[in-house]
Protein backbone atom coordinates (compact mmCIF):
# COMPACT_ATOMS: atom_id res chain seq x y z
CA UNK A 1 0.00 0.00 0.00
CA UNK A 2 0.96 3.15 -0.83
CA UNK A 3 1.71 6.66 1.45
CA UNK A 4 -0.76 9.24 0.64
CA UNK A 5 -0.64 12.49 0.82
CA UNK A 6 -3.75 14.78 0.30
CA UNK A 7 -2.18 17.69 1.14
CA UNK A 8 0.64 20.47 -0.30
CA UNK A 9 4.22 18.99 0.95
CA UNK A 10 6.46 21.62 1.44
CA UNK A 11 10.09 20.42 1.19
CA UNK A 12 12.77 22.89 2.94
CA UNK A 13 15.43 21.02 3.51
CA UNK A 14 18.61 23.08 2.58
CA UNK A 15 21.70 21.02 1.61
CA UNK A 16 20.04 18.02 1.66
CA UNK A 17 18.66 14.79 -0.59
CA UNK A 18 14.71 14.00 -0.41
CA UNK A 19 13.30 11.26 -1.64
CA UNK A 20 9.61 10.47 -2.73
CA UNK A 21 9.18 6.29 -3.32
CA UNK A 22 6.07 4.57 -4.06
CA UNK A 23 3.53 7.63 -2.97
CA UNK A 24 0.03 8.41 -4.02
CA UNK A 25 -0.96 12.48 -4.55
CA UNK A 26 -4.37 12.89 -4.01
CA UNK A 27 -7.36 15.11 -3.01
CA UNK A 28 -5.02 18.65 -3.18
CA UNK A 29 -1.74 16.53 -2.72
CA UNK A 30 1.49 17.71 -4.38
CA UNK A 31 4.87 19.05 -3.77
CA UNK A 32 6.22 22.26 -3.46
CA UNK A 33 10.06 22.08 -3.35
CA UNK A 34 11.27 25.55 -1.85
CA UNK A 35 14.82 24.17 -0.38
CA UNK A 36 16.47 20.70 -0.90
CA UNK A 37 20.04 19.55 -2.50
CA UNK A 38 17.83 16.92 -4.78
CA UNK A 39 14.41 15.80 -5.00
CA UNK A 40 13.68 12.11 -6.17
CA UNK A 41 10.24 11.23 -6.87
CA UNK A 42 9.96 7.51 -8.33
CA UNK A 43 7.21 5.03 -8.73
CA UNK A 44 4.70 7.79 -7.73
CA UNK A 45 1.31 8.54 -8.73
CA UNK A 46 -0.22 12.14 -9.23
CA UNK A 47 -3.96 11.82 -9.16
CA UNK A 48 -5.69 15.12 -8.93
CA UNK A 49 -6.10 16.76 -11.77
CA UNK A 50 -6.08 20.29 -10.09
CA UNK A 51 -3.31 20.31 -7.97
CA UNK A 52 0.37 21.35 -9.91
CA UNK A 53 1.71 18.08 -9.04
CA UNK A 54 5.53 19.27 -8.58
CA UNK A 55 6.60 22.88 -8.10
CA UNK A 56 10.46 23.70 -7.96
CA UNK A 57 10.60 27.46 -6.11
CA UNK A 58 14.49 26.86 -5.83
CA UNK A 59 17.49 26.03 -7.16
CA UNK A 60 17.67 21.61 -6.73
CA UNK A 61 18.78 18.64 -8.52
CA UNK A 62 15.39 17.09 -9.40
CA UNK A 63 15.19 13.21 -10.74
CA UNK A 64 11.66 12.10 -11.61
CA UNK A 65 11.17 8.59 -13.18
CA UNK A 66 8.70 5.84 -13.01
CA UNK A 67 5.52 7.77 -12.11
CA UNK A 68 2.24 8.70 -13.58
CA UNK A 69 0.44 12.30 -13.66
CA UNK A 70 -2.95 12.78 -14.22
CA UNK A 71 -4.71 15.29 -16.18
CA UNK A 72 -3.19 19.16 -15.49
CA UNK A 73 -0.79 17.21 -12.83
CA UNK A 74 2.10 18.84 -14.51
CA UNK A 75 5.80 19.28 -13.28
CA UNK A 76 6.25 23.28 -12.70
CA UNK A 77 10.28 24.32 -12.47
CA UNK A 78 10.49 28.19 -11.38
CA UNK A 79 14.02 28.01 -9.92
CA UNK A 80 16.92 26.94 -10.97
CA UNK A 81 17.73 23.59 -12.41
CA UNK A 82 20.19 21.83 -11.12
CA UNK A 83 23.24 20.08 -12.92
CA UNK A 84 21.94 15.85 -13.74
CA UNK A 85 18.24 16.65 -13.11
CA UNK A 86 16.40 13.98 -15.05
CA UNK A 87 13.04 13.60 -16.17
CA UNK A 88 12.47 10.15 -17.43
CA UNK A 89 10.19 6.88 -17.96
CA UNK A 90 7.46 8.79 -16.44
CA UNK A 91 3.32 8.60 -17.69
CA UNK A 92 1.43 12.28 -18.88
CA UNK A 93 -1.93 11.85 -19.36
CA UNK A 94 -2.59 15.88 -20.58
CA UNK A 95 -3.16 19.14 -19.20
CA UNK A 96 -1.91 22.37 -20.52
CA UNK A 97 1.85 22.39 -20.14
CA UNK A 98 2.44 19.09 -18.39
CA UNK A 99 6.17 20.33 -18.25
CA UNK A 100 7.22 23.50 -17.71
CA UNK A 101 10.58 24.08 -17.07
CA UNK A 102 11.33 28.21 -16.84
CA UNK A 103 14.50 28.35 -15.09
CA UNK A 104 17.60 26.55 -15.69
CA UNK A 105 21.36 27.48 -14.51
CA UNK A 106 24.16 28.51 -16.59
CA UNK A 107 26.46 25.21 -17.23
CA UNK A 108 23.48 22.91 -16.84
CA UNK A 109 22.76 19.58 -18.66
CA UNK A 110 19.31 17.40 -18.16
CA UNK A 111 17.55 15.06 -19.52
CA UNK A 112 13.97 13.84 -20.51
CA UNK A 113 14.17 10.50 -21.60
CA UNK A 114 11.78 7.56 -22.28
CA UNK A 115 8.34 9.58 -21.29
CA UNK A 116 5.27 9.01 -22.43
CA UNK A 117 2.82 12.43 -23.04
CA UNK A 118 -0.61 11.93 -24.32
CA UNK A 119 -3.83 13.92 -24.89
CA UNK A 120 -3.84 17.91 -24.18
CA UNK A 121 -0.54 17.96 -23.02
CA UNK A 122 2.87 20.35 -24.09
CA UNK A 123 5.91 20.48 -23.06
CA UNK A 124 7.14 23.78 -22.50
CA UNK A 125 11.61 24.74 -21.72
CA UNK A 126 12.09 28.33 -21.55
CA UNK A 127 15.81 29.67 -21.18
CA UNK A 128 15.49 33.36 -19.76
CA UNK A 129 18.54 35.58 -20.52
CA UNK A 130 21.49 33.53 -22.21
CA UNK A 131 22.14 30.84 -19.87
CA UNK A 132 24.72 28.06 -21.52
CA UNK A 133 22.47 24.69 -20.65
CA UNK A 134 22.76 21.34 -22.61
CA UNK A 135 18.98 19.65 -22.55
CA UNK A 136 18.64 16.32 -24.01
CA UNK A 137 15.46 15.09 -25.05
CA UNK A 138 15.57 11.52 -26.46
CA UNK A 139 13.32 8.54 -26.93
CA UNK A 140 9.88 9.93 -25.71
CA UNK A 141 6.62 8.68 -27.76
CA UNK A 142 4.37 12.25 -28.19
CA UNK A 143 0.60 11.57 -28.77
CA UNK A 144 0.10 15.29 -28.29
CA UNK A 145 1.67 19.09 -29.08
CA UNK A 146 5.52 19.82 -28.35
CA UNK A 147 6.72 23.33 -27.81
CA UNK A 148 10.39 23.57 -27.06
CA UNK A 149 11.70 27.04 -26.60
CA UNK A 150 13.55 30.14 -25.54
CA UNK A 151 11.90 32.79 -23.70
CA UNK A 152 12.37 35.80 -26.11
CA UNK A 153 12.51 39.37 -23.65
């Protein structure tokens, strides 16, 4: 049986590694990462379609792989990605922008690998300013829109 959470779950943890295994969102449950040295969330199941899902605030290494989001249970990065954050293997049933990554650090490589996005869903990567980041996208199946770009000021 799984942990549920049906509530926001802040994670302030400065300096240090977090790890989501095996959890159900549901019922307003999500996370909001606002301090951490990584966030992994595997084998984890986002289930209400009106909650964000995962929100990065702040800067943090974030590895996501082998879980399933629901309708508008999208993956929201404000702050700065971290060096080796992965997206990958993971389940996107729709929703407008069911990843949307708008900050990224200078000297940054990530990946989104293997991912399956169906129905309403887009994919949005928005590099503000001139930040030097490698992303590499590779071996996703797209039943849906794709919009890969840089923020233009």
């Amino acid at each position: 049986m799984a942990t549920i959470f049906k509530e926001l779950v802040t994670v302030n943890a400065p300096g240090k590694d977090v790890v989501f295994d095996g959890c159900d969102f549901v019922d307003g449950g999500r996370i909001s990462v606002e301090a951490a040295n990584s966030v992994t969330v595997t084998n984890c199941r986002f289930l209400d379609s009106h909650a964000d899902g995962i929100d990065v605030i702040a800067e943090t290494k974030l590895m996501v792989s082998y879980s399933y989001f629901c309708d508008n249970a999208v993956i929201g990065v404000n702050g700065p990605l971290a060096d080796g954050s992965y997206i990958s293997n993971n389940w996107f049933n729709g929703g407008n922008g069911c990843l949307a990554i708008n900050n990224v650090g200078d000297d940054v490589a990530f990946t989104i690998s293997n991912n399956v996005f169906k129905g309403e869903s887009s994919i949005g990567i928005y590099t503000p300013g001139a930040p030097a980041a490698t992303v590499k996208v590779f071996d996703n199946q797209f039943e849906t829109a794709v919009r890969i770009g840089r923020e233009i000021e």
